[in-house]
Protein backbone atom coordinates (compact mmCIF):
# COMPACT_ATOMS: atom_id res chain seq x y z
CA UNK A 1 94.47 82.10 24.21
CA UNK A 2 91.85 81.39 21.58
CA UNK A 3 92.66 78.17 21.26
CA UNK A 4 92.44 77.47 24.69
CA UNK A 5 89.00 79.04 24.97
CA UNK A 6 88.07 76.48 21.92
CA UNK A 7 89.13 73.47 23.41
CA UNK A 8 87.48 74.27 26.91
CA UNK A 9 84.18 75.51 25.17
CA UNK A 10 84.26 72.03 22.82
CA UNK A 11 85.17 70.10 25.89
CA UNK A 12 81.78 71.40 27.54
CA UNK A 13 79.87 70.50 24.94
CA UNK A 14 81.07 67.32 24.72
CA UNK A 15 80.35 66.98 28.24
CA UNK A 16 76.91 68.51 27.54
CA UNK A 17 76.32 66.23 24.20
CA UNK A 18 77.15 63.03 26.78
CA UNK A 19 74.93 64.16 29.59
CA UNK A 20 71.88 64.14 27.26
CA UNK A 21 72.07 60.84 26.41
CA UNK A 22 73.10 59.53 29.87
CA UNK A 23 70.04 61.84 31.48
CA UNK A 24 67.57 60.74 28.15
CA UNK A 25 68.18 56.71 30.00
CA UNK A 26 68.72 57.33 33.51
CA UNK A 27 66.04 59.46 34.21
CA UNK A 28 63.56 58.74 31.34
CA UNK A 29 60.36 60.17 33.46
CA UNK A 30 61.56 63.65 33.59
CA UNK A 31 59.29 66.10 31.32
CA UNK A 32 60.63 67.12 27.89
CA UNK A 33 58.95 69.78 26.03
CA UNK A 34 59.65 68.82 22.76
CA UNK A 35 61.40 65.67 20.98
CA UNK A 36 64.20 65.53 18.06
CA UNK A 37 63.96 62.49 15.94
CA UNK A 38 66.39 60.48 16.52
CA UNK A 39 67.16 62.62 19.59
CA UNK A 40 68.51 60.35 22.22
CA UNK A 41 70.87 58.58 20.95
CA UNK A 42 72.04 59.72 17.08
CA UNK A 43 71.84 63.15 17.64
CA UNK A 44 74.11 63.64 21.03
CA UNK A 45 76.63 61.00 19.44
CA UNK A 46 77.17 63.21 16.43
CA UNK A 47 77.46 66.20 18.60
CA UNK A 48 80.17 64.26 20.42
CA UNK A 49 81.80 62.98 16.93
CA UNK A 50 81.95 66.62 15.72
CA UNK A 51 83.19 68.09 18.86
CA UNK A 52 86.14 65.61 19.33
CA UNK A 53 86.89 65.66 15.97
CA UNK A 54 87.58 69.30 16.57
CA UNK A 55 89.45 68.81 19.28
CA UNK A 56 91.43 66.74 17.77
CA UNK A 57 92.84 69.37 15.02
CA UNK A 58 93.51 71.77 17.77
CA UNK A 59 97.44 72.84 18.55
CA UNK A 60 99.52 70.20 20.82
CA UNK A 61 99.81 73.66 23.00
CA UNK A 62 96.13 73.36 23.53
CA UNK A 63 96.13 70.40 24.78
CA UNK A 64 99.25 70.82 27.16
CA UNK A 65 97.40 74.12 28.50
CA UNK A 66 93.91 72.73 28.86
CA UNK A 67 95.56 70.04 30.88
CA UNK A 68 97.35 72.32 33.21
CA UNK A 69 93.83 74.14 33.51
CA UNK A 70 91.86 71.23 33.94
CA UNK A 71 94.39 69.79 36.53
CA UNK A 72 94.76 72.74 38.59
CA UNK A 73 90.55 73.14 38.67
CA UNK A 74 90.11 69.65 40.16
CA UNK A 75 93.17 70.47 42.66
CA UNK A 76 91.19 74.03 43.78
CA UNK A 77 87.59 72.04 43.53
CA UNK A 78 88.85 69.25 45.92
CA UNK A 79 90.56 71.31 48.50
CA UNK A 80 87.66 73.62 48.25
CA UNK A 81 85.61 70.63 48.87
CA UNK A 82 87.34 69.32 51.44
CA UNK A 83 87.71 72.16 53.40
CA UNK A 84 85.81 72.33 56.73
CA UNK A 85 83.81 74.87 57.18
CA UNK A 86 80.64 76.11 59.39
CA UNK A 87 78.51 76.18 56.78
CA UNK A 88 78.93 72.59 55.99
CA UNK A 89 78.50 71.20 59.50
CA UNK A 90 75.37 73.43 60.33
CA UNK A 91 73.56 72.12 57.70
CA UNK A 92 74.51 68.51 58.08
CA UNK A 93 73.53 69.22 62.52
CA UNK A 94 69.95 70.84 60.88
CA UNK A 95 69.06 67.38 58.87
CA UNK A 96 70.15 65.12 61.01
CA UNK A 97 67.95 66.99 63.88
CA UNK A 98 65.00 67.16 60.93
CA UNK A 99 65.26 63.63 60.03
CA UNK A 100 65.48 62.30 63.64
CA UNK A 101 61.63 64.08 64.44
């Protein structure tokens, strides 16, 4: 169990490390309040380094599990998704109503 809570927590920030670069470029007019030397690109690569390289020592179990897990959370996110549901279709009626004024 605590390797699987490891290798989901590194796989976040991995996720998290590649997000600030990707956000740093695609949206460079957003406000920062404070700058890291280096901070766009060296820093989040490292971040990403480290956190694969941890990964990478992790059990083969690990792996197999966070799989499963990751498999079965994009099979329960797309259904969910998918789903029809009232919600959903009121909201698209209300802005396509507001957009047509």
């Amino acid at each position: 169990m605590v390797d699987l809570t490891n290798i989901g927590t590194l796989f976040a920030f991995l996720l998290v490390c590649i997000g600030v670069s990707v956000l740093r470029f695609k949206a460079p007019d957003r406000p920062r309040p404070f700058r890291v030397p280096f901070g766009p690109v060296l820093i989040p690569a490292l971040g990403a380094i480290f956190c694969v390289g941890m990964i990478a020592h992790l059990p083969r179990t690990s792996w197999l599990r966070f799989g499963l897990w990751l498999i079965a959370g994009l099979v329960v996110y797309i259904v969910y998704g998918y789903r029809p549901f009232r919600l959903r279709e009121t909201t698209k009626k209300n802005w396509s109503i507001e957009t047509a004024e």
